[in-house]
C-alpha atoms as a PDB file:
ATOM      1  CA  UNK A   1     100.959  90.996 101.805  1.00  0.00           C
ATOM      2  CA  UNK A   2      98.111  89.962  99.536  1.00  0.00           C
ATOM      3  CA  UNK A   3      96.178  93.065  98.596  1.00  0.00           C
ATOM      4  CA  UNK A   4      92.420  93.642 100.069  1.00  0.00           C
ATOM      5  CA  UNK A   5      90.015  94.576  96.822  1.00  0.00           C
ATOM      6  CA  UNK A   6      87.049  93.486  98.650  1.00  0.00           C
ATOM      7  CA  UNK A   7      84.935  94.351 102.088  1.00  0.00           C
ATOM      8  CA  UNK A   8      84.895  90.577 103.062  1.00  0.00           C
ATOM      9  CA  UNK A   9      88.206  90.065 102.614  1.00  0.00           C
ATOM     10  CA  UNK A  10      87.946  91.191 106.687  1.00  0.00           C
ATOM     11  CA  UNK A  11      86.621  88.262 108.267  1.00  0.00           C
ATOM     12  CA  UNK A  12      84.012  88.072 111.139  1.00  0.00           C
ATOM     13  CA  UNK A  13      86.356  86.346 113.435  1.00  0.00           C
ATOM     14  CA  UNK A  14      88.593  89.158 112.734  1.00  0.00           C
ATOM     15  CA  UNK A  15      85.537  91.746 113.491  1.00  0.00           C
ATOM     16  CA  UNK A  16      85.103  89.866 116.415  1.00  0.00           C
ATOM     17  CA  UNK A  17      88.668  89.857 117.561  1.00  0.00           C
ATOM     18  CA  UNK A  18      88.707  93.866 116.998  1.00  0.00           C
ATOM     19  CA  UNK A  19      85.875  94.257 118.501  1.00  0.00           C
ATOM     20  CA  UNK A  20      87.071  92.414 122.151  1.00  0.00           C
ATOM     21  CA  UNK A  21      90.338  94.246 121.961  1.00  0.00           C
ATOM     22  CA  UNK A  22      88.550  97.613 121.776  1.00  0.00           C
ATOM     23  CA  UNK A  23      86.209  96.183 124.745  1.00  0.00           C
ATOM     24  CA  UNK A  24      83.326  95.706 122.756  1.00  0.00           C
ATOM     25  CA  UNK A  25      80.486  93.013 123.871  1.00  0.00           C
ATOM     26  CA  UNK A  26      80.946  90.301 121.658  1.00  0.00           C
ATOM     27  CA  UNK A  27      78.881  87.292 121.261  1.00  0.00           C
ATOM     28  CA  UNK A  28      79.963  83.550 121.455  1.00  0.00           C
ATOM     29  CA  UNK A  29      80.270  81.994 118.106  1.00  0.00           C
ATOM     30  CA  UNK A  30      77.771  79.212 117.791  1.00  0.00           C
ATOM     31  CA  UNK A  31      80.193  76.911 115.988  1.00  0.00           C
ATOM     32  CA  UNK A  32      83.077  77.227 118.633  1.00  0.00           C
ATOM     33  CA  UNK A  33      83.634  74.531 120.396  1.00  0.00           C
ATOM     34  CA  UNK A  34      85.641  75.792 122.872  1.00  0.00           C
ATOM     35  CA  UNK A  35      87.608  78.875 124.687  1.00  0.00           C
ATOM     36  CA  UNK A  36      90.030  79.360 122.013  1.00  0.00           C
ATOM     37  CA  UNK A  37      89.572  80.297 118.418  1.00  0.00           C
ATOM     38  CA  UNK A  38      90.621  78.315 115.200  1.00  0.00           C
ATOM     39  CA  UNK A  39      91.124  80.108 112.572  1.00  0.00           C
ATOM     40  CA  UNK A  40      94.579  83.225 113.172  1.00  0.00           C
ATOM     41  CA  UNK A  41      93.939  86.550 112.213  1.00  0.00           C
ATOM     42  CA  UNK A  42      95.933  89.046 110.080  1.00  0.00           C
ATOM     43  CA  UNK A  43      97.549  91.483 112.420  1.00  0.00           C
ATOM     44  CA  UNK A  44      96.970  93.919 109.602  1.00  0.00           C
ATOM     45  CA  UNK A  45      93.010  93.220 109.190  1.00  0.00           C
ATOM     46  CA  UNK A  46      92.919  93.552 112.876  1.00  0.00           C
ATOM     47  CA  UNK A  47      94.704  97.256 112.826  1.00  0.00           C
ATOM     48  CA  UNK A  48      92.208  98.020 110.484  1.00  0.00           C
ATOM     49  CA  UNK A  49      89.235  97.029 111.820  1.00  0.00           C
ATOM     50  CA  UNK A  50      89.631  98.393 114.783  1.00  0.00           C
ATOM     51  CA  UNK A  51      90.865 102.050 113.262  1.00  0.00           C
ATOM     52  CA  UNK A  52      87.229 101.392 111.247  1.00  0.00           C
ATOM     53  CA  UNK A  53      85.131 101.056 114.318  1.00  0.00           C
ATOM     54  CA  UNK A  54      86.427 103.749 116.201  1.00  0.00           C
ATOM     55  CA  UNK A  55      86.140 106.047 113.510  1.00  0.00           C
ATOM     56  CA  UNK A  56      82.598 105.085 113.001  1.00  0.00           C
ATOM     57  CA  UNK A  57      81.922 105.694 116.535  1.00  0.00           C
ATOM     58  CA  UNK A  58      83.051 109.263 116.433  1.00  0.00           C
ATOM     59  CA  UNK A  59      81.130 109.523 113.890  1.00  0.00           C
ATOM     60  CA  UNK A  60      78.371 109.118 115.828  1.00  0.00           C
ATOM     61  CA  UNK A  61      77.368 105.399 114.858  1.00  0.00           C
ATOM     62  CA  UNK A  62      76.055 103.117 118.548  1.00  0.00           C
ATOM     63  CA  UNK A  63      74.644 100.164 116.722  1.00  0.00           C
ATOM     64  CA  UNK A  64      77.532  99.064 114.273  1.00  0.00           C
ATOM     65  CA  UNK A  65      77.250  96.453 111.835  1.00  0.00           C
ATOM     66  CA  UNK A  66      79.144  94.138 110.308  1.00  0.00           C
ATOM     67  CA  UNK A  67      79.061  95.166 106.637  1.00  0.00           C
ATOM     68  CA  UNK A  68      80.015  99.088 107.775  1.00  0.00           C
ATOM     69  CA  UNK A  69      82.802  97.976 109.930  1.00  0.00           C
ATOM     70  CA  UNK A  70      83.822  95.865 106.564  1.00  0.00           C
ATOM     71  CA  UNK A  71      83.234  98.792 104.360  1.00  0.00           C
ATOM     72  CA  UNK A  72      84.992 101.355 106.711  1.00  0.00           C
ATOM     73  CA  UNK A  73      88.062  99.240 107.179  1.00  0.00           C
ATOM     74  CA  UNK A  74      88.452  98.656 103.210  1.00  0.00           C
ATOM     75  CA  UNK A  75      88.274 102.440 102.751  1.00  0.00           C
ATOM     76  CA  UNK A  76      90.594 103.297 105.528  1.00  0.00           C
ATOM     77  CA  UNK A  77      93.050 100.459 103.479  1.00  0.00           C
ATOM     78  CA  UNK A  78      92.296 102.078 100.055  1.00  0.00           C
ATOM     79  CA  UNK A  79      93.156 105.501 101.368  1.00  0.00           C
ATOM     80  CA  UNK A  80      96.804 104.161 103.140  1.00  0.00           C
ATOM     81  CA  UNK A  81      97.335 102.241  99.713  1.00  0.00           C
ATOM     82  CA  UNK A  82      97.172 105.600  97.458  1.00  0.00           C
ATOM     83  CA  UNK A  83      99.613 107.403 100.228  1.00  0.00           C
ATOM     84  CA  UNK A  84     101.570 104.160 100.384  1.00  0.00           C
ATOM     85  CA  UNK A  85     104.726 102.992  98.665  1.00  0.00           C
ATOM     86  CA  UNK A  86     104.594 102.245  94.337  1.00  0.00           C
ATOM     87  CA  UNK A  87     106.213  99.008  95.541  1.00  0.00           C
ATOM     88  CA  UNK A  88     103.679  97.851  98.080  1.00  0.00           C
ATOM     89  CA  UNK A  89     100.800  98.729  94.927  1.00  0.00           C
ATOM     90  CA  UNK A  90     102.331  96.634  92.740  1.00  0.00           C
ATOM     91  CA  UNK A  91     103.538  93.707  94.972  1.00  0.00           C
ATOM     92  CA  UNK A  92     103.110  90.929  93.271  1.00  0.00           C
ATOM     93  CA  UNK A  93     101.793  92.432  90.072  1.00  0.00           C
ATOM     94  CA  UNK A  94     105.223  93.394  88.227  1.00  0.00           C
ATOM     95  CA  UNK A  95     104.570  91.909  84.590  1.00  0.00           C
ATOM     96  CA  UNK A  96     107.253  91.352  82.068  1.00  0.00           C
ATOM     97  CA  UNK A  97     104.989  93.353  79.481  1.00  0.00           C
ATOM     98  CA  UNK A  98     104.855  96.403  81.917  1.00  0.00           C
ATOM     99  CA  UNK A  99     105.316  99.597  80.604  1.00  0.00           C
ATOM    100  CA  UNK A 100     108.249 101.840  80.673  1.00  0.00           C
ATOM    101  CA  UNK A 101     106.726 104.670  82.898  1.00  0.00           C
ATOM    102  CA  UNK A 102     105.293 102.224  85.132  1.00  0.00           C
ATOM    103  CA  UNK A 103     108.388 100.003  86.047  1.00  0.00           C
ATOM    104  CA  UNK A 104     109.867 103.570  86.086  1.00  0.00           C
ATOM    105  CA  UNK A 105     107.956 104.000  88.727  1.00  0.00           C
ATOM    106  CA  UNK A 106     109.091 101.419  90.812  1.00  0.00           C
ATOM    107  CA  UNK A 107     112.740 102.066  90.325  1.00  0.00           C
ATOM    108  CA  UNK A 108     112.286 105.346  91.335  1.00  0.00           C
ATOM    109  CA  UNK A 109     110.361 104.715  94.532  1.00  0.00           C
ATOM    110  CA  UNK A 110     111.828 105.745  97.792  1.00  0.00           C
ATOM    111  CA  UNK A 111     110.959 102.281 100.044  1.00  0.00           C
ATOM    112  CA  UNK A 112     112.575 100.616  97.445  1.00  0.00           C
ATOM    113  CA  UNK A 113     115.802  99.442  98.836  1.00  0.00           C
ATOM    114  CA  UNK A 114     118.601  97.511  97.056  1.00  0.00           C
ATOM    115  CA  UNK A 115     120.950  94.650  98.380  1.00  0.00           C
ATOM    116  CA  UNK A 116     124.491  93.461  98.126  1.00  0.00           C
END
């Protein structure tokens, strides 16, 4: 899993996939061509998105755009990333000039799991 640092790492087609799940109205794209979309999107973006755009409408939020759902979503990441496994933060980080306490870390992580 490639790790989201930025709002429009979330697509629009992905917005627009949340968005008909959740029953949203959602407009046709004018470079479509026909029924069916091109481009797959990440099941993950999509659990996101659409956590982002019902929490915004709780909030209180009718007209939603795409830059807050963006912004929401990449929050709502950030905060499951701090409660998340070391080993998922440093997924393809791990340096061979890491430092003690940090690959420390990682061997002492709890979703890390060893095989025979």
């Amino acid at each position: 899993m490639k790790q989201i640092n930025k709002p429009s790492a979330f697509k629009t087609c992905e917005i627009a996939i949340a968005k008909e799940e959740l029953g949203l109205p959602v407009r046709k794209a004018a470079n479509r061509r026909g029924a069916k979309r091109v481009v797959e999107a990440n099941p993950l973006h999509i659990e996101y998105l659409k956590r982002a755009i019902q929490d915004l409408e709780k909030s209180g939020k009718s007209n939603l755009t795409y830059k807050e759902i963006r912004e929401k979503a990449l929050d709502l990441y950030k905060k499951d990333m701090d409660k998340s496994s070391v080993l998922i933060k440093y997924k393809g980080k791990i340096k061979l000039n890491m430092s003690k306490s940090e690959a420390l870390k990682i061997v002492d992580d709890k979703g890390l799991t060893y095989e025979c």
